[in-house]
C-alpha atoms as a PDB file:
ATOM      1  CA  UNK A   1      72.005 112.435 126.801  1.00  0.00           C
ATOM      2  CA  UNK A   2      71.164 115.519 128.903  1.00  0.00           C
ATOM      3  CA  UNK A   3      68.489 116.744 127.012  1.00  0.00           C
ATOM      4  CA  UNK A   4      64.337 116.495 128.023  1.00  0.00           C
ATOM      5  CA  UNK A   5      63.098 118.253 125.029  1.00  0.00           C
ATOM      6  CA  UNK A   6      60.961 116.689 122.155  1.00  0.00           C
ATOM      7  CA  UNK A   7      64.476 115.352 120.136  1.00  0.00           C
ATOM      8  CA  UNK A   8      64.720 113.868 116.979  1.00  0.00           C
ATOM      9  CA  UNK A   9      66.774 113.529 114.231  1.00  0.00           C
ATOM     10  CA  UNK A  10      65.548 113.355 110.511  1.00  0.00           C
ATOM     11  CA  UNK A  11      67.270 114.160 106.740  1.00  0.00           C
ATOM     12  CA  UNK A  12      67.271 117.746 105.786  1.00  0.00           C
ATOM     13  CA  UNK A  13      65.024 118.712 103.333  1.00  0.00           C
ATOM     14  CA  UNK A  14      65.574 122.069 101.295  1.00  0.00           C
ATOM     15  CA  UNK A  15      63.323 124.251 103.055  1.00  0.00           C
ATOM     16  CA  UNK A  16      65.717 124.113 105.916  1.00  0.00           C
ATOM     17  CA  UNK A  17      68.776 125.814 104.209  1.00  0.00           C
ATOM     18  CA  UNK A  18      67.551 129.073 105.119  1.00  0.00           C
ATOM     19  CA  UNK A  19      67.459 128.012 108.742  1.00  0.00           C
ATOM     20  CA  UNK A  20      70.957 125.893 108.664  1.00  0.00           C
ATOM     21  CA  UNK A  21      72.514 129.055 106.611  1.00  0.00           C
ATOM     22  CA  UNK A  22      71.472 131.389 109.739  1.00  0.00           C
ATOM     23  CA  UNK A  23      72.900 128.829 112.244  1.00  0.00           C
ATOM     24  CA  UNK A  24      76.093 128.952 110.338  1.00  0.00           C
ATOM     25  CA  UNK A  25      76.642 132.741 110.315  1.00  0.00           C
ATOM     26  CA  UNK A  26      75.463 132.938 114.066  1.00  0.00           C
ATOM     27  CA  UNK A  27      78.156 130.596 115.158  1.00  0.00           C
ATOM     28  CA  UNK A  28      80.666 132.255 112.837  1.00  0.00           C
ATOM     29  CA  UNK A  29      79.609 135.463 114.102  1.00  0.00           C
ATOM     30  CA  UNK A  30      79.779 134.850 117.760  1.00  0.00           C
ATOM     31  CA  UNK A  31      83.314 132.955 118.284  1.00  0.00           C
ATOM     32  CA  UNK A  32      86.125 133.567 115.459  1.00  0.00           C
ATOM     33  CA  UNK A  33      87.868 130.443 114.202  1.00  0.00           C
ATOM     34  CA  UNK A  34      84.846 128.383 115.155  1.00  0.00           C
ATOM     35  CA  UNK A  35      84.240 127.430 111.665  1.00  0.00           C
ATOM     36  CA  UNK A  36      85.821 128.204 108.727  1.00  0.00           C
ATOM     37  CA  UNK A  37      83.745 130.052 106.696  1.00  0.00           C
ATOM     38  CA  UNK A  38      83.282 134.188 107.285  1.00  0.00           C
ATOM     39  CA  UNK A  39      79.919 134.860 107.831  1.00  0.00           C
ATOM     40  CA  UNK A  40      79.374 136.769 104.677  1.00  0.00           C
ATOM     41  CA  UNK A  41      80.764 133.483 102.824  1.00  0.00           C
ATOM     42  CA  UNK A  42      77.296 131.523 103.828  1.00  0.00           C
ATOM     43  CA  UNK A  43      75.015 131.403 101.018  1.00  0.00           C
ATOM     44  CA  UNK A  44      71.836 129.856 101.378  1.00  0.00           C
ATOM     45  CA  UNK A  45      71.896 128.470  98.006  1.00  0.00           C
ATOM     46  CA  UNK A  46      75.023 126.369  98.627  1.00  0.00           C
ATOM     47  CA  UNK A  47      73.017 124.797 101.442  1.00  0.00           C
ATOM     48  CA  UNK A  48      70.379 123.982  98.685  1.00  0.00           C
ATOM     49  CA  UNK A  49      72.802 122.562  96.417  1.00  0.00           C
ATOM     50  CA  UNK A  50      74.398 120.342  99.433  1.00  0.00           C
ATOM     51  CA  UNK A  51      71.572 118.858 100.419  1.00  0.00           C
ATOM     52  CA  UNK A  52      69.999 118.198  97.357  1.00  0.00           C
ATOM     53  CA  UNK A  53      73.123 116.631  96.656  1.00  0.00           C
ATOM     54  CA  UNK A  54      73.103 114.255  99.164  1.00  0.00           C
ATOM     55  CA  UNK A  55      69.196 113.789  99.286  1.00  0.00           C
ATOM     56  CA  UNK A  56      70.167 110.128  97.534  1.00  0.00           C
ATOM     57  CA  UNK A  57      72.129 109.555 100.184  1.00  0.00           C
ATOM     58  CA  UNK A  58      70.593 110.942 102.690  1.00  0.00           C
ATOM     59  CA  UNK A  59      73.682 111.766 105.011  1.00  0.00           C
ATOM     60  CA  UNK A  60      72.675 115.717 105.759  1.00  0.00           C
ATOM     61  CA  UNK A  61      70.785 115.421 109.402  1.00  0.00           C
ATOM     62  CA  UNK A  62      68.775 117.757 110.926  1.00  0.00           C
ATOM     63  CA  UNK A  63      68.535 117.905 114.710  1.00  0.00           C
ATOM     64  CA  UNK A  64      64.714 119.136 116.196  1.00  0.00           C
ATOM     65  CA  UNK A  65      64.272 120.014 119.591  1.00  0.00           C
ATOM     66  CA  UNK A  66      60.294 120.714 120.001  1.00  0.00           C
ATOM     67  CA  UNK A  67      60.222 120.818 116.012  1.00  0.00           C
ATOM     68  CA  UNK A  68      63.277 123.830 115.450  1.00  0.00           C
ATOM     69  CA  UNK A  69      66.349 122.653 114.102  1.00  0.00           C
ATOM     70  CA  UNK A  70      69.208 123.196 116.879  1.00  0.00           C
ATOM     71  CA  UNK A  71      72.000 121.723 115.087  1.00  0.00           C
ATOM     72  CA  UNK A  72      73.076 119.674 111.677  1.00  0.00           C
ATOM     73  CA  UNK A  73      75.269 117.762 110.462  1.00  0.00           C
ATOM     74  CA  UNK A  74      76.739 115.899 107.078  1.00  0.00           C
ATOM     75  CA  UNK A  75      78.355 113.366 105.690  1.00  0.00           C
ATOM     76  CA  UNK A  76      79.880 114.447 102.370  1.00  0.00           C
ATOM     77  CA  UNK A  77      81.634 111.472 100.401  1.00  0.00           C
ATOM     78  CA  UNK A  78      84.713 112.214  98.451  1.00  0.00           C
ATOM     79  CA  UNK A  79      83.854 112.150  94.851  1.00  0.00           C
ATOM     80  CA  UNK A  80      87.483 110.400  93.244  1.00  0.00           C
ATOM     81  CA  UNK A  81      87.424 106.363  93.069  1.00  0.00           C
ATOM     82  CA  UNK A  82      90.511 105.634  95.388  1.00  0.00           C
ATOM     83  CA  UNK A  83      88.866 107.827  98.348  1.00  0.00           C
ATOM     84  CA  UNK A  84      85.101 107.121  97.424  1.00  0.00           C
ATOM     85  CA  UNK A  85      85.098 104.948 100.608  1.00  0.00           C
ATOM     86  CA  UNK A  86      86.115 108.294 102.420  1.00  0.00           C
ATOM     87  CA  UNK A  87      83.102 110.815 104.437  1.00  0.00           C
ATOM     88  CA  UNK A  88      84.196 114.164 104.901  1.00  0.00           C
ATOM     89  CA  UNK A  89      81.903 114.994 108.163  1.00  0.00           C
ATOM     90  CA  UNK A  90      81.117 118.984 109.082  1.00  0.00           C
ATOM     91  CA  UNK A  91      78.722 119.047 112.070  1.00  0.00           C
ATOM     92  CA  UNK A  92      77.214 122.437 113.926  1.00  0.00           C
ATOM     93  CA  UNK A  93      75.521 122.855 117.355  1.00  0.00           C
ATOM     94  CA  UNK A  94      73.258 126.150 116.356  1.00  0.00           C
ATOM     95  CA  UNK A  95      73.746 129.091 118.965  1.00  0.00           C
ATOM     96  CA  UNK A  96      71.542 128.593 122.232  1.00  0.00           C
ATOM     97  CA  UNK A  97      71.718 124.855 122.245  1.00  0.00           C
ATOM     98  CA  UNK A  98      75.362 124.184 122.619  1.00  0.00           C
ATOM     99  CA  UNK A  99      76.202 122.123 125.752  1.00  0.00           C
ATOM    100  CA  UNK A 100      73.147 120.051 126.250  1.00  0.00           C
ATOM    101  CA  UNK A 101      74.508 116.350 124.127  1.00  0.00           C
ATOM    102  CA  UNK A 102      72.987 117.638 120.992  1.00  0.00           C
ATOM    103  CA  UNK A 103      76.656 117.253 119.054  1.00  0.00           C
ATOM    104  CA  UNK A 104      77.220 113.804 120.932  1.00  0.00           C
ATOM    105  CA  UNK A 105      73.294 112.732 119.260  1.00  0.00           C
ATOM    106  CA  UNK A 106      74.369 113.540 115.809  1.00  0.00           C
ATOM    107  CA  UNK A 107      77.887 112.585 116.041  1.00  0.00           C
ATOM    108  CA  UNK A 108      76.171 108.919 117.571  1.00  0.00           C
ATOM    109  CA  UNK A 109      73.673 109.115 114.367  1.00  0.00           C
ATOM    110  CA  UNK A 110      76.250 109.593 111.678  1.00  0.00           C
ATOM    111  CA  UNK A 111      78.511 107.136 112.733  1.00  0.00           C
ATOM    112  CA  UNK A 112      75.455 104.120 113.219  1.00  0.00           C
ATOM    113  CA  UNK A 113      74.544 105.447 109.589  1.00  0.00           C
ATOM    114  CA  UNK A 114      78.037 105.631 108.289  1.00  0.00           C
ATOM    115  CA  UNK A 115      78.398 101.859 109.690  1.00  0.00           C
ATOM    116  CA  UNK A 116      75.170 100.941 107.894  1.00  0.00           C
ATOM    117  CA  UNK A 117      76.228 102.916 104.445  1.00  0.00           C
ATOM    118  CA  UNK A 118      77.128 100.568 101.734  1.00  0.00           C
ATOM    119  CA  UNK A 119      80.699 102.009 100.627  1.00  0.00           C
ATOM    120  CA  UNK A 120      81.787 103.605 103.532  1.00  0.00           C
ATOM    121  CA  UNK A 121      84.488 103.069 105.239  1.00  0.00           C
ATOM    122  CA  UNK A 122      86.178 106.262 107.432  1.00  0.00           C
ATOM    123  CA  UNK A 123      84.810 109.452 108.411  1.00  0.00           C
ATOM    124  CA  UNK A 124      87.072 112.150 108.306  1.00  0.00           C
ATOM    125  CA  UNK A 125      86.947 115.667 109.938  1.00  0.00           C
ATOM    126  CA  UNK A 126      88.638 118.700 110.502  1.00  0.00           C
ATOM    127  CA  UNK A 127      88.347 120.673 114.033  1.00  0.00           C
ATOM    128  CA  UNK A 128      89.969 123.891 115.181  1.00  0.00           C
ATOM    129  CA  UNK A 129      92.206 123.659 118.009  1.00  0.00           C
ATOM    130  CA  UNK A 130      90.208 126.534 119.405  1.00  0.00           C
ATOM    131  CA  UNK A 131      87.212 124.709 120.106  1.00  0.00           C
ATOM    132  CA  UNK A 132      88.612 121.893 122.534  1.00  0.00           C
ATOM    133  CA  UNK A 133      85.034 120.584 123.505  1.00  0.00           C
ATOM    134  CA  UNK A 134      84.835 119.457 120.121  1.00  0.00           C
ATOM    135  CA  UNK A 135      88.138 117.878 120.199  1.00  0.00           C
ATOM    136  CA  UNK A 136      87.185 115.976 123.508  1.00  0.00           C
ATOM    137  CA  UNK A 137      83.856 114.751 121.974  1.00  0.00           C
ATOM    138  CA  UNK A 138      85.355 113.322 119.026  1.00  0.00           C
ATOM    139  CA  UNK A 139      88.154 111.743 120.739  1.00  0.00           C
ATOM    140  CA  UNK A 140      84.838 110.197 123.113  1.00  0.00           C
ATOM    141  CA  UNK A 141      83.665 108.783 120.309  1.00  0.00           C
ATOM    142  CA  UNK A 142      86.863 107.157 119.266  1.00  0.00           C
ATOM    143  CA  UNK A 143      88.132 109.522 116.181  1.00  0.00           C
ATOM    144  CA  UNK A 144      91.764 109.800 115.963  1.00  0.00           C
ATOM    145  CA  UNK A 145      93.977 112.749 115.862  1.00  0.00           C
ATOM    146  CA  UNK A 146      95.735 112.160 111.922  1.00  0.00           C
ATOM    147  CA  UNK A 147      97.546 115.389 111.282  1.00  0.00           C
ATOM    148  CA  UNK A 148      97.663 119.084 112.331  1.00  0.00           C
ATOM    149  CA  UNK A 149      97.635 121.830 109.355  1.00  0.00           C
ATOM    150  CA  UNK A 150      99.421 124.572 111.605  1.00  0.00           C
ATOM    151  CA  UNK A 151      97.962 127.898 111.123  1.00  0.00           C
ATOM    152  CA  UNK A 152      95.771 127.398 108.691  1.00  0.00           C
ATOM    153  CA  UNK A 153      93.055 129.688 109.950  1.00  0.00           C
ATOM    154  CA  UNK A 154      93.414 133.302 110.038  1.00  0.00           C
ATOM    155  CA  UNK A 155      92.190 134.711 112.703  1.00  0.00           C
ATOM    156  CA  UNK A 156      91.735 138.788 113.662  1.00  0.00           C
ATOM    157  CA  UNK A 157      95.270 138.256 116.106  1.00  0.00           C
ATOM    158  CA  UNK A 158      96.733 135.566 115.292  1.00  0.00           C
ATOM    159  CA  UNK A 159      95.903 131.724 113.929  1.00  0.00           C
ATOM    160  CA  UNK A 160      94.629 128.759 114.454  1.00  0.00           C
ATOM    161  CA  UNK A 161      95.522 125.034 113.423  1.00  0.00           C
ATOM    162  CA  UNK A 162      93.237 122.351 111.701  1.00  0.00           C
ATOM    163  CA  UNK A 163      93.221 119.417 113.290  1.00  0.00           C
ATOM    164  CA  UNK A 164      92.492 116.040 110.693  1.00  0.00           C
ATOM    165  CA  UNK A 165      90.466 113.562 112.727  1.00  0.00           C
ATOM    166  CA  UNK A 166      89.466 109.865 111.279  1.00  0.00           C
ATOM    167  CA  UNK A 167      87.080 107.303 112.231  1.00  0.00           C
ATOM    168  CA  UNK A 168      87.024 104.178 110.836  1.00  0.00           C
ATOM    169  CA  UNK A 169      83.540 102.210 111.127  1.00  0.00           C
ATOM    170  CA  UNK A 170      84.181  99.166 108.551  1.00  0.00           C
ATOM    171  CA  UNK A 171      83.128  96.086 110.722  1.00  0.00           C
END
């Protein structure tokens, strides 16, 4: 890691969606196509319901440095029987913090807890091909590239693709 702050990672509780709401419309505001949510389409009650949704779980991590959340991530299983083996993963770096192996510490997390979940079988994510440090972290850490939805984010002049990423962690 290249981080010397106070780290650690623990399970979101829901007196952080405020927080992890704000960190969501930051990074949407500052870079278009970055996620795929508008800004004004980040209610702080759907970060409630989320993570007390997956309190049981408890696959929604928060990332401190010096006791601030700088970054989250989840692992949201898909609800149908056939794909219940199946995580859908949706990770953010919060604005200021990018760029110092925050992402690769949660990514690292997920995946030991994913490996450790009863059930669980493949994470799956979705990346813009505008952000290609994400794209080279996840390929790092061994996801695959499964499929590209072309132009499935509008952007202000023009579009960007989806990119489907898998992981499979059954031993």
């Amino acid at each position: 890691m290249r981080y010397n702050a106070n780290v650690r990672i623990r399970t979101a509780k829901r007196e952080d969606a405020g927080v992890l709401a704000q960190a969501e419309y930051d990074t949407a505001a500052a870079q278009e196509g970055l996620l795929a949510a508008k800004p004004y389409e980040i209610p702080v009650r759907a970060f409630e319901q989320k993570i007390e949704a997956l309190a049981a779980a408890g696959s929604y991590f928060v990332l401190e440095v010096d006791g601030a959340p700088a970054g989250h991530l989840l692992l949201d299983p898909l609800g149908l029987a056939s794909v219940r083996h199946v995580v859908q993963l949706t990770i953010v770096v919060h604005p200021g913090h990018t760029g110092r192996g925050y992402g690769r510490a949660l990514m690292l997390h997920a995946i030991e807890w994913a490996r450790r979940a009863e059930g669980v079988e493949k994470i799956e994510l979705r990346v813009r091909s505008t952000n290609p440090r994400a794209i080279a972290l996840y390929e790092s850490l061994g996801f695959a590239r499964e499929g590209v939805l072309r132009e499935r984010i509008k952007l202000r002049d023009g579009y960007a693709d989806d990119i489907c990423m898998g992981l499979f962690v059954r031993e």
